[in-house]
C-alpha atoms as a PDB file:
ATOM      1  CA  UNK A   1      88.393  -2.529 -92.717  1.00  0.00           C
ATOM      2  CA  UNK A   2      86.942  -1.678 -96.228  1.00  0.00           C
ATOM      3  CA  UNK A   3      83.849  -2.926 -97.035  1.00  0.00           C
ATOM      4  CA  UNK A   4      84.141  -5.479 -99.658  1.00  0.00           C
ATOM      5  CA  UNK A   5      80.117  -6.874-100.086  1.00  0.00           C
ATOM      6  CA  UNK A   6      78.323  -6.380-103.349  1.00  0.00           C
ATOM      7  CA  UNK A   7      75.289  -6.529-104.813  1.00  0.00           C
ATOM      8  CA  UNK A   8      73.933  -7.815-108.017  1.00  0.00           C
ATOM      9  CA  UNK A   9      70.180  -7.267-107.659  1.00  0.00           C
ATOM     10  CA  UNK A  10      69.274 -10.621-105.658  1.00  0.00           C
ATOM     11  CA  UNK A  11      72.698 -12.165-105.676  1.00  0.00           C
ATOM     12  CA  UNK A  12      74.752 -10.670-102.586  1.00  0.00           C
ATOM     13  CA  UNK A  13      78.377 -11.841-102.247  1.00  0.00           C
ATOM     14  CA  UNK A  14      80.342 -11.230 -99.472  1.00  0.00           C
ATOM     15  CA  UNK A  15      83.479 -10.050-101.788  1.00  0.00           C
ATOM     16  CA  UNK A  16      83.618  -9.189-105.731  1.00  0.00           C
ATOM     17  CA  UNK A  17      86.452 -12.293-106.072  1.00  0.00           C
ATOM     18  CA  UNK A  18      84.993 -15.627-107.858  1.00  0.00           C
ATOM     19  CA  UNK A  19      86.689 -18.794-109.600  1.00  0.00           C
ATOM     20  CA  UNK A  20      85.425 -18.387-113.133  1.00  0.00           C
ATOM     21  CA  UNK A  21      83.012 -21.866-113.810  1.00  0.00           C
ATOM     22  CA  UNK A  22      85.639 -24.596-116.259  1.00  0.00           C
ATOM     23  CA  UNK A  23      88.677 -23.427-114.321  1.00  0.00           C
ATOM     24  CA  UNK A  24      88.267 -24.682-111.005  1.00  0.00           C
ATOM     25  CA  UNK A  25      86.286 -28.128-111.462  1.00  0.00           C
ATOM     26  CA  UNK A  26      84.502 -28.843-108.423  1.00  0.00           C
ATOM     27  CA  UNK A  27      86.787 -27.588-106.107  1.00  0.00           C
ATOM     28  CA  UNK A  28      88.257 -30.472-104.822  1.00  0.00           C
ATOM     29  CA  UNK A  29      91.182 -29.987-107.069  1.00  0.00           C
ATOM     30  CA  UNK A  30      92.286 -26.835-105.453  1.00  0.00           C
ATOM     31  CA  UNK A  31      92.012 -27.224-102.110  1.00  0.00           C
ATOM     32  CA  UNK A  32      95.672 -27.607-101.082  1.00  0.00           C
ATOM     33  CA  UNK A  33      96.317 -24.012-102.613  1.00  0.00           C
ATOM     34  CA  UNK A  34      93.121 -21.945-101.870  1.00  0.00           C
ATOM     35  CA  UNK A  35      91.476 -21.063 -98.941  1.00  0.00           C
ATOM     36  CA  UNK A  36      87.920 -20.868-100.063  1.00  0.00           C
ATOM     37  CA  UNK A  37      86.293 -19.123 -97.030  1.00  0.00           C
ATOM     38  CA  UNK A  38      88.414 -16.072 -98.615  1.00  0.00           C
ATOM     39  CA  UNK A  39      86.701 -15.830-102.011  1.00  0.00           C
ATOM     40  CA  UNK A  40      83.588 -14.199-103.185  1.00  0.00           C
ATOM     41  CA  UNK A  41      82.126 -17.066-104.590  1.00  0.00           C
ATOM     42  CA  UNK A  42      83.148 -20.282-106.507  1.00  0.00           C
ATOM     43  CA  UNK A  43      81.343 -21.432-109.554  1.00  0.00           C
ATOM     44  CA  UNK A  44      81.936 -24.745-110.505  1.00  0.00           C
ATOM     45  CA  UNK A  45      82.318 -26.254-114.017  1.00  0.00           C
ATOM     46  CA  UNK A  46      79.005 -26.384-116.607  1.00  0.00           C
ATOM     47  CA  UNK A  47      76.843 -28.956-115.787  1.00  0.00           C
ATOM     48  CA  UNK A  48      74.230 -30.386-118.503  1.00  0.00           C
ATOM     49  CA  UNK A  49      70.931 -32.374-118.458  1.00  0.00           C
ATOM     50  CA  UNK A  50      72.251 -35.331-119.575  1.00  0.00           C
ATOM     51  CA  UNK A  51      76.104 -36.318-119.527  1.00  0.00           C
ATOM     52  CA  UNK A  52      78.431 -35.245-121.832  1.00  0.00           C
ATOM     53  CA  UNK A  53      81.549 -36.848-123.094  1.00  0.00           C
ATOM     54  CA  UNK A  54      83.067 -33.702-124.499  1.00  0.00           C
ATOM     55  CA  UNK A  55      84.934 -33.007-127.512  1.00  0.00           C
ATOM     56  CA  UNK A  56      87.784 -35.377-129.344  1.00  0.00           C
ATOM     57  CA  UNK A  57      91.230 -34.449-128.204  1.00  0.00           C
ATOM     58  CA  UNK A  58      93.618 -32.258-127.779  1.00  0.00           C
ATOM     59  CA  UNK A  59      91.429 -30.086-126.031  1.00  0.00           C
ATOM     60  CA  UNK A  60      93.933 -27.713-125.112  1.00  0.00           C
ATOM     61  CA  UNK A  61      96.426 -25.857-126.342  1.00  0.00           C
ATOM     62  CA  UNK A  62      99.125 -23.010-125.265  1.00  0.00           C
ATOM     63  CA  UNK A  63      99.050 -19.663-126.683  1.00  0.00           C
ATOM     64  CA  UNK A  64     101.777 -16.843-126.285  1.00  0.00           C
ATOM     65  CA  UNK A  65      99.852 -15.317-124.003  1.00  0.00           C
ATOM     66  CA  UNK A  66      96.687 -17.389-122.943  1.00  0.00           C
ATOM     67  CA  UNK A  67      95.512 -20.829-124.093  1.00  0.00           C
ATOM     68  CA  UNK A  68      92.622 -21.813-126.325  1.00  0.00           C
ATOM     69  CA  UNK A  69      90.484 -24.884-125.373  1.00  0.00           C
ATOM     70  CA  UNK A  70      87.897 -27.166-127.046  1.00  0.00           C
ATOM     71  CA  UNK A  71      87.214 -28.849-124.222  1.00  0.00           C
ATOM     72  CA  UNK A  72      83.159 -29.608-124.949  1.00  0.00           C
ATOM     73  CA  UNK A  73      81.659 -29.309-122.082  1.00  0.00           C
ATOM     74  CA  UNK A  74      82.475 -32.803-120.363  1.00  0.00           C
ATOM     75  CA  UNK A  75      80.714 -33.599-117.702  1.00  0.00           C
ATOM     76  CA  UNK A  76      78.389 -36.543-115.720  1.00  0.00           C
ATOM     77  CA  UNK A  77      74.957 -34.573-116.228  1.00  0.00           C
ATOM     78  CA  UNK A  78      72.757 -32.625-113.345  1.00  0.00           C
ATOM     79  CA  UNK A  79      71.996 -35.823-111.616  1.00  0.00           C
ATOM     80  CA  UNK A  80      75.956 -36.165-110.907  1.00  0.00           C
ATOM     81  CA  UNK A  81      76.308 -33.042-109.907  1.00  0.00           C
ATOM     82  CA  UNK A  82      73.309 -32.690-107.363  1.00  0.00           C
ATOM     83  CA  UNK A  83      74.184 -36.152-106.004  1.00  0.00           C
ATOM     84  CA  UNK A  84      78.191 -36.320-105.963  1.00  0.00           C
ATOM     85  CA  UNK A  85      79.234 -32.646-105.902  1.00  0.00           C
ATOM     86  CA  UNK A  86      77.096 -29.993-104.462  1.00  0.00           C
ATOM     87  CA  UNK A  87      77.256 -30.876-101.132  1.00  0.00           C
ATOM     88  CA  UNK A  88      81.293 -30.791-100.826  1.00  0.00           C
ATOM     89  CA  UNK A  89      80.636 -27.538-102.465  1.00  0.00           C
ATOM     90  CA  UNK A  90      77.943 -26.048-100.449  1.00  0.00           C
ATOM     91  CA  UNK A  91      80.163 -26.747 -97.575  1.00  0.00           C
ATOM     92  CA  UNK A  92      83.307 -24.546 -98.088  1.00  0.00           C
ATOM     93  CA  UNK A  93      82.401 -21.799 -96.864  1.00  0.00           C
ATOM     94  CA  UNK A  94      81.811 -19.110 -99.637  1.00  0.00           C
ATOM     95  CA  UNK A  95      78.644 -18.632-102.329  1.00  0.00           C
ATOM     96  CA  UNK A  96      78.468 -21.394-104.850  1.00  0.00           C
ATOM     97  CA  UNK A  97      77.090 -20.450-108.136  1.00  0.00           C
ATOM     98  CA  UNK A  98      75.440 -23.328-110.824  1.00  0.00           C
ATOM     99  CA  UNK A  99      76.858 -22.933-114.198  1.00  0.00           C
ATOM    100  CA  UNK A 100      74.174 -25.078-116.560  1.00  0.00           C
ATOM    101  CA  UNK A 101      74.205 -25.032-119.838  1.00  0.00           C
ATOM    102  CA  UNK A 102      71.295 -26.151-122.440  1.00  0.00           C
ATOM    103  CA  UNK A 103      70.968 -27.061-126.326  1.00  0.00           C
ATOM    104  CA  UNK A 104      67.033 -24.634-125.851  1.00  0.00           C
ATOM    105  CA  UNK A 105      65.544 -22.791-123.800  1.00  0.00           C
ATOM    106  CA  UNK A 106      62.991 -25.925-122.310  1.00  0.00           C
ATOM    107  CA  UNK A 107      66.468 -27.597-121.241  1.00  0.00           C
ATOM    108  CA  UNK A 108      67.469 -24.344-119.230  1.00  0.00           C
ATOM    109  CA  UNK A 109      64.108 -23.767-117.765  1.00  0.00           C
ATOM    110  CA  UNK A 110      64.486 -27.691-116.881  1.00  0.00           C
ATOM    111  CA  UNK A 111      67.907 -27.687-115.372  1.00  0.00           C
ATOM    112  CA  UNK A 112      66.670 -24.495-113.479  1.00  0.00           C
ATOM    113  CA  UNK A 113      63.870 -25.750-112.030  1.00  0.00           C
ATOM    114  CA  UNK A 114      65.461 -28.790-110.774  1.00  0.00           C
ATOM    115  CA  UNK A 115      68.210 -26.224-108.628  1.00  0.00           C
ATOM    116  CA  UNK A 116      65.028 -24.848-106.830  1.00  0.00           C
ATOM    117  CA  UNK A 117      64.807 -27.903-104.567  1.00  0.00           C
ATOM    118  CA  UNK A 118      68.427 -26.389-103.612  1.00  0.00           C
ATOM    119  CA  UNK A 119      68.376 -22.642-101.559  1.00  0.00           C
ATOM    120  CA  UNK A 120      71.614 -23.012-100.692  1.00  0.00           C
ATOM    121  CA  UNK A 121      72.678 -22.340-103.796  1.00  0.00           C
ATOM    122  CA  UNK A 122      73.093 -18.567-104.214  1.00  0.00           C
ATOM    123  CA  UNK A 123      72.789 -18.429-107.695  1.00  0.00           C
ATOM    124  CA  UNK A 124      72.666 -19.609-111.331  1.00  0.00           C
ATOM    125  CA  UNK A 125      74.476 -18.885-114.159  1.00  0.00           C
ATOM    126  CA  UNK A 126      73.619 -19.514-117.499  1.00  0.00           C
ATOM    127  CA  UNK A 127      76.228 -20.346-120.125  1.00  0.00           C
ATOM    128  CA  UNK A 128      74.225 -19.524-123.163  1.00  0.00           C
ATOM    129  CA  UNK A 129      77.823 -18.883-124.969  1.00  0.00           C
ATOM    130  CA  UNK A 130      80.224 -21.826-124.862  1.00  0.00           C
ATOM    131  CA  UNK A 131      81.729 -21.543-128.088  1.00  0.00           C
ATOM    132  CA  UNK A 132      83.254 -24.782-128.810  1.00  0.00           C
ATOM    133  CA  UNK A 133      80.050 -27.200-128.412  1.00  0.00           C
ATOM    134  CA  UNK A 134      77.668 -27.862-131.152  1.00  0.00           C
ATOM    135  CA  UNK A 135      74.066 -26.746-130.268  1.00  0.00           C
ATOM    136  CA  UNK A 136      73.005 -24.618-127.532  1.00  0.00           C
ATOM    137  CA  UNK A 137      75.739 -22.062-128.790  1.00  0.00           C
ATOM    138  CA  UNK A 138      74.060 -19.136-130.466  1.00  0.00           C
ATOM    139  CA  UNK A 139      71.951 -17.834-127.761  1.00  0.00           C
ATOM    140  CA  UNK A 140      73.991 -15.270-126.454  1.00  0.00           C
ATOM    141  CA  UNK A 141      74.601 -14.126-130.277  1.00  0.00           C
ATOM    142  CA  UNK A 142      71.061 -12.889-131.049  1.00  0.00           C
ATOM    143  CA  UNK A 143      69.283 -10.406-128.680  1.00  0.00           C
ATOM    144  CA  UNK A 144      65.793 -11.907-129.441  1.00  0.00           C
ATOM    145  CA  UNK A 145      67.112 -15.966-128.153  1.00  0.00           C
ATOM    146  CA  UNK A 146      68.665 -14.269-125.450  1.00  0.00           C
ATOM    147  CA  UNK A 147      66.153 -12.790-123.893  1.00  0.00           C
ATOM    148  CA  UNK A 148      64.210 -15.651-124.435  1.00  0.00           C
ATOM    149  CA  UNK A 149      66.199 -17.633-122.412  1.00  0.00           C
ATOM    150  CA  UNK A 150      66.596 -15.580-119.236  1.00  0.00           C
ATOM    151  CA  UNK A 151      62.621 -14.801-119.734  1.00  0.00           C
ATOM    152  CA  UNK A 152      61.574 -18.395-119.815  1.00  0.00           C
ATOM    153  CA  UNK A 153      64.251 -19.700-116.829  1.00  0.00           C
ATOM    154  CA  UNK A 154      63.383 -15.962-114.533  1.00  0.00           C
ATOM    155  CA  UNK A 155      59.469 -17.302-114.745  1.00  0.00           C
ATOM    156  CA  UNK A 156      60.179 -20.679-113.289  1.00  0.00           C
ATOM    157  CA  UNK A 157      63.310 -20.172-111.319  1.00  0.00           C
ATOM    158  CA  UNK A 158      63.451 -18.384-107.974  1.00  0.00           C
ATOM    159  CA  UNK A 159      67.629 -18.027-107.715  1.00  0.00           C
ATOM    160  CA  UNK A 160      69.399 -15.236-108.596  1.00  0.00           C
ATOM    161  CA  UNK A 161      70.200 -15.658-112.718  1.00  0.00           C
ATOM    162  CA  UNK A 162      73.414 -14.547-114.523  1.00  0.00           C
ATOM    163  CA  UNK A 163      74.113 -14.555-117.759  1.00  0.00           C
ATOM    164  CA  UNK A 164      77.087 -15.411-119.457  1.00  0.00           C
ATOM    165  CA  UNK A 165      77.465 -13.589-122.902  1.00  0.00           C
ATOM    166  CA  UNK A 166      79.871 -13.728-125.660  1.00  0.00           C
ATOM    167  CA  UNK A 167      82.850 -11.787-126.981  1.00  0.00           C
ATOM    168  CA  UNK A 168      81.947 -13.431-130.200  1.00  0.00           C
ATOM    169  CA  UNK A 169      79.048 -10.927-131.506  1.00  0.00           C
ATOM    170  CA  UNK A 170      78.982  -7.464-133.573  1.00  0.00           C
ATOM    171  CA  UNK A 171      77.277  -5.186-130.483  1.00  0.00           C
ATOM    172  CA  UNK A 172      77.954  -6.876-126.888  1.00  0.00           C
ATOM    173  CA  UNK A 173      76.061  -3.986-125.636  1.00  0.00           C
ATOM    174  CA  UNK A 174      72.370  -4.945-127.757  1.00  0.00           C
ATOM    175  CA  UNK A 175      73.100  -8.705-125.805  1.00  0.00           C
ATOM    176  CA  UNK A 176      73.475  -7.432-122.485  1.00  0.00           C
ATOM    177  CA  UNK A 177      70.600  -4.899-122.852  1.00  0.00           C
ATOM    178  CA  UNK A 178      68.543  -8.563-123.688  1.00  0.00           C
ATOM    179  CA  UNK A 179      69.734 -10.517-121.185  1.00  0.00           C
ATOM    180  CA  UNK A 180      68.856  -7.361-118.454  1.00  0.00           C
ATOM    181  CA  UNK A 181      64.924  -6.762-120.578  1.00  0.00           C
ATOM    182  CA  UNK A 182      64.724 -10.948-119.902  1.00  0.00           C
ATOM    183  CA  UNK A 183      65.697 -10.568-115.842  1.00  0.00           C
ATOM    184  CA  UNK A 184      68.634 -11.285-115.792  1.00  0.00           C
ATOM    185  CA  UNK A 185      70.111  -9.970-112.024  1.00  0.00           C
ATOM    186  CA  UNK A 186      73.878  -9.681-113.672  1.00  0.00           C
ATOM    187  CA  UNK A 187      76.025 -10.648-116.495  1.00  0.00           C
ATOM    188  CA  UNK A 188      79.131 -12.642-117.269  1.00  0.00           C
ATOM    189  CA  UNK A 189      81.508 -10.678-119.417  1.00  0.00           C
ATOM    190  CA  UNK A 190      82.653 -13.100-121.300  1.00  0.00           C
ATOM    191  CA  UNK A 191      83.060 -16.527-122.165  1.00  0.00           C
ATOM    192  CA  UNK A 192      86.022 -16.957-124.239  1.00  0.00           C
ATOM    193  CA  UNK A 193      87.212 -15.555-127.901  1.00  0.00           C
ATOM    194  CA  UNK A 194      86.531 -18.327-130.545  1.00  0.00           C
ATOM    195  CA  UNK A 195      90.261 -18.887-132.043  1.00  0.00           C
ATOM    196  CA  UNK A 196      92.479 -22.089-133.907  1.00  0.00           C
ATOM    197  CA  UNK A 197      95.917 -23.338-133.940  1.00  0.00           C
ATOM    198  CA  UNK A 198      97.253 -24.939-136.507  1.00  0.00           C
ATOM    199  CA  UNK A 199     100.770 -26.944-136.966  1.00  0.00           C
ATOM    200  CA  UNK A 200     101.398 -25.952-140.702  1.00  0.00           C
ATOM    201  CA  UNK A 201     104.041 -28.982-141.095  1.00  0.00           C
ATOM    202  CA  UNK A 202     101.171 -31.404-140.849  1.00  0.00           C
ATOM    203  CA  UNK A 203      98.657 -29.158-142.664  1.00  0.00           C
ATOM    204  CA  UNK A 204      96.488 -29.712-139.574  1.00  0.00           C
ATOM    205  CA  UNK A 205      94.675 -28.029-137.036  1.00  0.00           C
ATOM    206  CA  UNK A 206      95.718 -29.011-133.468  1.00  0.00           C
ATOM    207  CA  UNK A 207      92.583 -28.873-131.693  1.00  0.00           C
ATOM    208  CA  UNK A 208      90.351 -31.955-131.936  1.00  0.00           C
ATOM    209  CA  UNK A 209      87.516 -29.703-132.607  1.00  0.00           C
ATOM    210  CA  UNK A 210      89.480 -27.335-134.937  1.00  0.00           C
ATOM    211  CA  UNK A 211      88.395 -24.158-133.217  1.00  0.00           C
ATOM    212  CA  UNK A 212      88.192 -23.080-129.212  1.00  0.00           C
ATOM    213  CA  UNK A 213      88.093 -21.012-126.850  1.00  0.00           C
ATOM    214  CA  UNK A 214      90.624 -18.353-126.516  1.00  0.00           C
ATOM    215  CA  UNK A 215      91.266 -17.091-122.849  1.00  0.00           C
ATOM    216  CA  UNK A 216      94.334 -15.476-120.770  1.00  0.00           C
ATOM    217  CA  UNK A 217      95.576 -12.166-121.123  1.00  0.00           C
ATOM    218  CA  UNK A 218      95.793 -12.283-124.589  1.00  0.00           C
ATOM    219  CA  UNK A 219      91.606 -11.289-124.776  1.00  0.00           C
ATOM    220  CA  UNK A 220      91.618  -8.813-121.548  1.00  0.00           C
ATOM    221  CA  UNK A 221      91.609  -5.374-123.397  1.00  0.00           C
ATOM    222  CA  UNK A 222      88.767  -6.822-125.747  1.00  0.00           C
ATOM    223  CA  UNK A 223      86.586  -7.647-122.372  1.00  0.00           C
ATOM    224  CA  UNK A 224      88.002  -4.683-120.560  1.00  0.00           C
ATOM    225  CA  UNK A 225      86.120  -2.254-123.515  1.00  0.00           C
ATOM    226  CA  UNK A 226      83.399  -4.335-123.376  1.00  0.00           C
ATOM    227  CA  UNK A 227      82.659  -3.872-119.920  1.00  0.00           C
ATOM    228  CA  UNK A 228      82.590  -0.243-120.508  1.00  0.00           C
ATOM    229  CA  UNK A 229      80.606  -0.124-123.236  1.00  0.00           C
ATOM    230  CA  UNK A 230      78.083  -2.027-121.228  1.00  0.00           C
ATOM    231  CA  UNK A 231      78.049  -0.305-118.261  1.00  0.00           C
ATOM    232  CA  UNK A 232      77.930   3.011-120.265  1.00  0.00           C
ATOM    233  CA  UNK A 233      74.485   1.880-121.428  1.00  0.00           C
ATOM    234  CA  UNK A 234      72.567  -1.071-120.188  1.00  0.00           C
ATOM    235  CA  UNK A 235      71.527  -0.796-116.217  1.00  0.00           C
ATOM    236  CA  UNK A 236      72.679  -4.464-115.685  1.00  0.00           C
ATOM    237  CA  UNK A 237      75.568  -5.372-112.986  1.00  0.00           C
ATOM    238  CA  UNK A 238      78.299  -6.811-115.018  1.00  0.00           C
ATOM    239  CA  UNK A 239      80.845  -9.440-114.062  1.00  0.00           C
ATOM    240  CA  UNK A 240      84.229  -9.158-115.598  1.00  0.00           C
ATOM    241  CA  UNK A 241      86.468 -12.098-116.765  1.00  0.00           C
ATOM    242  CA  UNK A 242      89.057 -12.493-119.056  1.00  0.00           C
ATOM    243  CA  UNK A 243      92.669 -12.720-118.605  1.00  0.00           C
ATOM    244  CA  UNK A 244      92.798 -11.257-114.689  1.00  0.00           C
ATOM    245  CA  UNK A 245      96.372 -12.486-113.066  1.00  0.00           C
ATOM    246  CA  UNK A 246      96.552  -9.952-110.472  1.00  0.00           C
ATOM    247  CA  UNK A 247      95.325  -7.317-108.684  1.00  0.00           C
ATOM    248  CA  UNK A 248      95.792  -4.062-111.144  1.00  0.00           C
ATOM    249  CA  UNK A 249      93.449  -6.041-113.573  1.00  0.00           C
ATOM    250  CA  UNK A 250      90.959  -6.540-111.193  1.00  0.00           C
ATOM    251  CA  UNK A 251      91.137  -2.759-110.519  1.00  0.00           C
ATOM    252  CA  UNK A 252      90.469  -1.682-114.082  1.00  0.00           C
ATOM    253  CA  UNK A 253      87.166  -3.926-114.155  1.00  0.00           C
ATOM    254  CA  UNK A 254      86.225  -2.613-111.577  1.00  0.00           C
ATOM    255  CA  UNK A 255      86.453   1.127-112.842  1.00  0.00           C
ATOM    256  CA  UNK A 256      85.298   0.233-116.050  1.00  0.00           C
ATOM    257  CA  UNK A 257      82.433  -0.873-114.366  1.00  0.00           C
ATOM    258  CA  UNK A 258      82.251  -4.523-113.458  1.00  0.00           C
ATOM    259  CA  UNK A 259      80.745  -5.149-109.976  1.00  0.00           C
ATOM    260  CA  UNK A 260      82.535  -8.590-109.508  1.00  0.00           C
ATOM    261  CA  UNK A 261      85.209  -9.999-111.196  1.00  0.00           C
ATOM    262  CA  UNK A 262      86.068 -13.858-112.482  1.00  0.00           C
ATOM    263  CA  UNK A 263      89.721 -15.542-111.945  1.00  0.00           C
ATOM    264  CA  UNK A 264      89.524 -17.833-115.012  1.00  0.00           C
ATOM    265  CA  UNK A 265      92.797 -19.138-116.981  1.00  0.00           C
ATOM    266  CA  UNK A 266      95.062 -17.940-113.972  1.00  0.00           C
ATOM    267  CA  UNK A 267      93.659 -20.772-111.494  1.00  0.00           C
ATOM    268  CA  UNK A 268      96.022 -22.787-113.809  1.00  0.00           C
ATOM    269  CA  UNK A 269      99.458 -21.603-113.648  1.00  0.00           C
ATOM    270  CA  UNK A 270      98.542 -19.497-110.176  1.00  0.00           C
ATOM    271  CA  UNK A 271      96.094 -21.366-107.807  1.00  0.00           C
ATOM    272  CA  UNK A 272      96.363 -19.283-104.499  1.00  0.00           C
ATOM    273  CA  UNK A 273      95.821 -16.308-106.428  1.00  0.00           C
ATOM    274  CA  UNK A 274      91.894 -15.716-106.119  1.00  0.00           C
ATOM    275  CA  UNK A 275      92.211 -16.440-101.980  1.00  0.00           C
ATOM    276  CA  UNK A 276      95.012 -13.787-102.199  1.00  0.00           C
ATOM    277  CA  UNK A 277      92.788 -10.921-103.867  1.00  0.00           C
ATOM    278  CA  UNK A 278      90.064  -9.688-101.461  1.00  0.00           C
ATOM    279  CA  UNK A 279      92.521  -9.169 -98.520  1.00  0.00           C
ATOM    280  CA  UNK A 280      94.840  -6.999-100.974  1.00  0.00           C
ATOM    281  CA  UNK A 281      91.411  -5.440-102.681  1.00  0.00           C
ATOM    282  CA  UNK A 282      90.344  -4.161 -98.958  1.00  0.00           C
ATOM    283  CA  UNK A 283      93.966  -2.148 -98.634  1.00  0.00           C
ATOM    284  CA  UNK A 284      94.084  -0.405-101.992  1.00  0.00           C
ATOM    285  CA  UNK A 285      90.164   0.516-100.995  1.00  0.00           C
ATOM    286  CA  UNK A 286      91.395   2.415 -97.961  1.00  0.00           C
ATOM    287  CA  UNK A 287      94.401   3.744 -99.744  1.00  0.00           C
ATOM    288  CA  UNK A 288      91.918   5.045-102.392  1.00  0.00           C
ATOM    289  CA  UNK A 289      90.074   6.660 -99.516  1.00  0.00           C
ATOM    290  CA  UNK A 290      87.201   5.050 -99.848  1.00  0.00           C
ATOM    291  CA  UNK A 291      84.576   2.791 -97.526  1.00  0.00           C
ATOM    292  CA  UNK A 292      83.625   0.475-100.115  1.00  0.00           C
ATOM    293  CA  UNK A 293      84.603  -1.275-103.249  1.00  0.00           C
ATOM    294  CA  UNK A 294      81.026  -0.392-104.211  1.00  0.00           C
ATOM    295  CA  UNK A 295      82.415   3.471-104.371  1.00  0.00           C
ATOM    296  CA  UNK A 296      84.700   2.299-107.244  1.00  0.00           C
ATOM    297  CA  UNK A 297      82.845   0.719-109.556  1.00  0.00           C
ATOM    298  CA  UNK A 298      82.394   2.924-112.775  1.00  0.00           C
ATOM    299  CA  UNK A 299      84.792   5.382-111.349  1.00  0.00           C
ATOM    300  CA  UNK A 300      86.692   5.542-114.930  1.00  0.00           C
ATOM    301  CA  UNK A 301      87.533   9.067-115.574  1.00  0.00           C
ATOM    302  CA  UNK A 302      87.312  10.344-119.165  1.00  0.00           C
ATOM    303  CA  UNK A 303      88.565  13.255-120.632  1.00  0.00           C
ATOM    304  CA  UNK A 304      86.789  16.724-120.237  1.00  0.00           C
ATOM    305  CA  UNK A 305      84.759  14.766-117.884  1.00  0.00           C
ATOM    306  CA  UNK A 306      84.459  15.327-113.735  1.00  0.00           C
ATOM    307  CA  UNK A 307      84.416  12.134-111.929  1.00  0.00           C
ATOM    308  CA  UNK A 308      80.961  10.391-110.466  1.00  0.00           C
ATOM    309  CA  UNK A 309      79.981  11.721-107.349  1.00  0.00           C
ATOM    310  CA  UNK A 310      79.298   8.466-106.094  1.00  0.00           C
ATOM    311  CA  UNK A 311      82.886   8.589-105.119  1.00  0.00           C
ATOM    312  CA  UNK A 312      84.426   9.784-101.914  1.00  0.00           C
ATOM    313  CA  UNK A 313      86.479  12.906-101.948  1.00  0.00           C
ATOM    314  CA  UNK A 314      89.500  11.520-101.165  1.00  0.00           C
ATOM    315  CA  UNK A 315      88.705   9.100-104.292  1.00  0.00           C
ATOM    316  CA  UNK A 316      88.181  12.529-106.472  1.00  0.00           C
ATOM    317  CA  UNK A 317      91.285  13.874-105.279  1.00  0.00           C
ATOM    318  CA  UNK A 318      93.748  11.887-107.407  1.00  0.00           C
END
């Protein structure tokens, strides 16, 4: 059987499959479709200090080919969470991941502290990107705030720290290389593409918020070259999400160089698709000759170039 575990610095996951945090609540609302012992990891929706009532609706609406959402971050706060939630979640057998999200850095570095009183936890990630909230938003779009952040909440937090960047930014390469200089064990790639819909009869935007977050397929070769471009230059383990709906994307992450992958908008339309994923992962592994997943990752072959040794023969062969 292929070897499916990776590693991302401190965080170790027993398969590169997770439920992208916003898309899977707390769980509970899947579990007649997935079998969560099967998955990588599950990270649960954002969670803030305080509770949040979210943004005016609609809060969704449906693309061509992915849906944009302004949904605000809704939520009952971290006391919620710790109290109500985390230990239904802590017992399903796979890695559960915080997502917390702050309007400054004192707010992360608060929230974090607080999930050190809980090792079960196998990480944090830090959503310093939602793009459809007001404050707290423009971390992850200036190098400088961002490695602020992950500075301030590595100092005081003893989990293993991801950070999830946006799409929404000039270089997604100078972020990353912030977020890995401030400690960061791995990044998100990415939240979601800020987009609008409008009904032109009523000379009105449809979101309650006017703008959202665009994800689905529609945004996947945007993240896709983003993921290369940052594992062509920053020594960070990336994460990959962003319109994955089956097992061919997952594959060109992973070869562009994400470590792990996200199911995000999928979970919607598709719920038993992220259980389904690591057993089919592990056969096109040994078809590709190889041992381990871990032997793919980065394995993109350019032109006039030979492939990375890191790769088995059989891998080279093709």
């Amino acid at each position: 059987m292929a070897d499916l575990r990776i590693e991302l610095n401190r965080l170790k996951l027993k398969n590169p499959i997770l439920v992208a945090s916003g898309t899977f609540g707390y769980a509970k609302e899947a579990v007649a479709f997935c079998d969560y012992t099967q998955l990588g990891g599950i990270i649960p929706k954002t969670v803030t200090l305080v509770p949040r009532a979210g943004n005016p609706p609609p809060r969704t609406v449906e693309t061509s080919c992915g849906m944009l959402n302004s949904i605000g971050l809704d939520n009952d706060g971290l006391e919620t969470f710790l109290e109500k939630h985390l230990d239904y979640l802590l017992g399903l057998g796979t890695s559960i991941i915080a997502n917390v999200a702050g309007h400054s850095a004192e707010e992360f570095v608060t929230l974090t502290q607080r999930l050190n009183d809980f090792p079960a936890l196998a990480g944090v990630e830090l959503n310093i990107s939602c793009p459809n909230v007001a404050g707290g938003v423009d971390f992850a779009t200036k190098p400088e705030l961002t490695e602020k952040i992950i500075r301030s909440v590595r100092e005081v937090c003893h989990l293993p720290i991801i950070a999830k960047l946006t799409p929404n930014v000039t270089s997604i390469v100078e972020i990353a290389q912030a977020a890995a200089e401030g400690g960061a064990d791995a990044v998100t790639l990415t939240n979601t593409l800020l987009g609008m819909a409008i009904n032109w009869r009523k000379r009105k935007p449809i979101l309650g918020n006017i703008v959202g977050g665009l994800s689905g397929p529609a945004i996947k070769p945007v993240v896709l070259r983003m993921v290369y471009q940052v594992a062509q230059k920053v020594k960070v383990p990336i994460i990959g999400v962003g319109g994955i709906q089956s097992l061919d994307d997952v594959m060109e992450f992973i070869v562009a160089g994400a470590s792990a992958v996200q199911i995000g908008t999928a979970n919607f339309y598709n719920p038993t698709l992220a259980s389904s994923l690591p057993a089919k992962l592990a056969e096109v592994v040994e078809q590709e000759g190889c041992s381990s997943i871990r032997e793919l990752v980065g394995s993109l072959k350019l032109p006039n170039q030979t492939p990375p040794a890191a790769c088995a023969p059989a891998c080279n062969a093709r």
